[in-house]
Protein backbone atom coordinates (compact mmCIF):
# COMPACT_ATOMS: atom_id res chain seq x y z
CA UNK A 1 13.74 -12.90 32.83
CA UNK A 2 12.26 -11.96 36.04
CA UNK A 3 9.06 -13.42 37.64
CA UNK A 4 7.42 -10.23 37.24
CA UNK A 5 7.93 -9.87 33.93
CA UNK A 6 6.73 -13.97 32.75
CA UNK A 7 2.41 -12.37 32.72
CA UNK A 8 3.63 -9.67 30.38
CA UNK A 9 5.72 -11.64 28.20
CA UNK A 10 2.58 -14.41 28.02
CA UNK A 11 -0.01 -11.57 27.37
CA UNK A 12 2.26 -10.02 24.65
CA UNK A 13 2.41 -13.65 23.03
CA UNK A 14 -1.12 -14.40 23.52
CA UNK A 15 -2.28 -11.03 22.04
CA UNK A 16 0.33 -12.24 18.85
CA UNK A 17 -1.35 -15.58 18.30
CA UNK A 18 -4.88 -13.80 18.49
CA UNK A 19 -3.84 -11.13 16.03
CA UNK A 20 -2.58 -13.61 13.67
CA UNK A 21 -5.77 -15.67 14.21
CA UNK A 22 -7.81 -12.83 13.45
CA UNK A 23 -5.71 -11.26 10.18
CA UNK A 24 -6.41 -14.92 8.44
CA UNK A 25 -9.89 -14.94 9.36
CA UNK A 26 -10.27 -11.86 7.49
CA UNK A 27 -11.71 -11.43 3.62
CA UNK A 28 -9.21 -9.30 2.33
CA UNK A 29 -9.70 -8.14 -1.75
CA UNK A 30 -6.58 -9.47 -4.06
CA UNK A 31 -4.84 -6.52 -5.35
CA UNK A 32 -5.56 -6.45 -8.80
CA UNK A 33 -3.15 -5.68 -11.58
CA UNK A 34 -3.63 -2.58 -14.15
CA UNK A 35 -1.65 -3.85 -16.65
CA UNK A 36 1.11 -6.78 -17.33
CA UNK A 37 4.82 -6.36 -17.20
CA UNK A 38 5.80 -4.66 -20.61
CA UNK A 39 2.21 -3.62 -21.63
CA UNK A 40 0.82 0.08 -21.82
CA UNK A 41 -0.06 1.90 -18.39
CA UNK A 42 -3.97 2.87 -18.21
CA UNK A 43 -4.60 6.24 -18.86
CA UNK A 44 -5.45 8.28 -15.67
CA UNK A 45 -5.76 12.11 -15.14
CA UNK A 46 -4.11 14.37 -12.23
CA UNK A 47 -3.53 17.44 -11.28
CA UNK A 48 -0.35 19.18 -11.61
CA UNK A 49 1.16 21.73 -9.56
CA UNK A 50 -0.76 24.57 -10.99
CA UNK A 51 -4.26 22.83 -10.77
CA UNK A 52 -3.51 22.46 -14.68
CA UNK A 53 -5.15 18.97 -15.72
CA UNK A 54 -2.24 16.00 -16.51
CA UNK A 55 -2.87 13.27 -18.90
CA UNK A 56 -0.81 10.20 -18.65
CA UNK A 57 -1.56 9.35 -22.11
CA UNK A 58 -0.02 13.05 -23.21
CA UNK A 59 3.40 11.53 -22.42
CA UNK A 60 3.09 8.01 -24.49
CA UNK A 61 5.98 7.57 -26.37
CA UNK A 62 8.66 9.10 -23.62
CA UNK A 63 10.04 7.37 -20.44
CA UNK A 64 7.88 8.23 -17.50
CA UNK A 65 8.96 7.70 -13.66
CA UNK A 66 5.70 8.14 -11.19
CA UNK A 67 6.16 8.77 -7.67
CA UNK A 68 3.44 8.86 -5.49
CA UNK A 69 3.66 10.11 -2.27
CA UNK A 70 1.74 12.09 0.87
CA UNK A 71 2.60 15.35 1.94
CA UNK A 72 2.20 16.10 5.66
CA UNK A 73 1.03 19.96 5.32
C-alpha cells in the first residue's frame, strides 16, 4: 500500500462503519409470514398473459411452482 492510497483506504472504512451505524439505527418492519410451512397459501388474484384474471385458489388441489420475477421491457 502506497502513501497515497492510506486517505482513501481510511475514508472507504470510515464511510463502512457509518453505514453500518446508520442501517442499525434504522426501524425496519419484520417481514411477516403469509402462512406456516405445510399450511394453505392465501388466495391472491393476477393477471395472466392474456389480461385473463388468475385465481390461486382455482388451482387448490394440484402442485403449484410461483416464480416471480421483473421484466426489463
Amino acid at each position: 500500500m502506497t502513501r497515497k492510497s492510506v486517505p482513501y483506504v481510511v475514508a472507504a472504512v470510515f464511510a463502512l462503519v457509518a453505514l453500518s451505524l446508520f442501517a442499525q439505527k434504522m426501524n425496519l418492519p419484520k417481514p411477516q409470514i403469509a402462512s406456516a410451512a405445510g399450511q394453505p397459501a392465501p388466495d391472491f388474484t393476477l393477471n395472466d398473459q392474456d389480461g385473463k384474471p388468475f385465481h390461486l385458489a382455482d388451482m387448490r388441489g394440484s402442485g403449484v411452482v410461483l416464480i416471480f420475477y421483473r421484466g426489463y421491457w
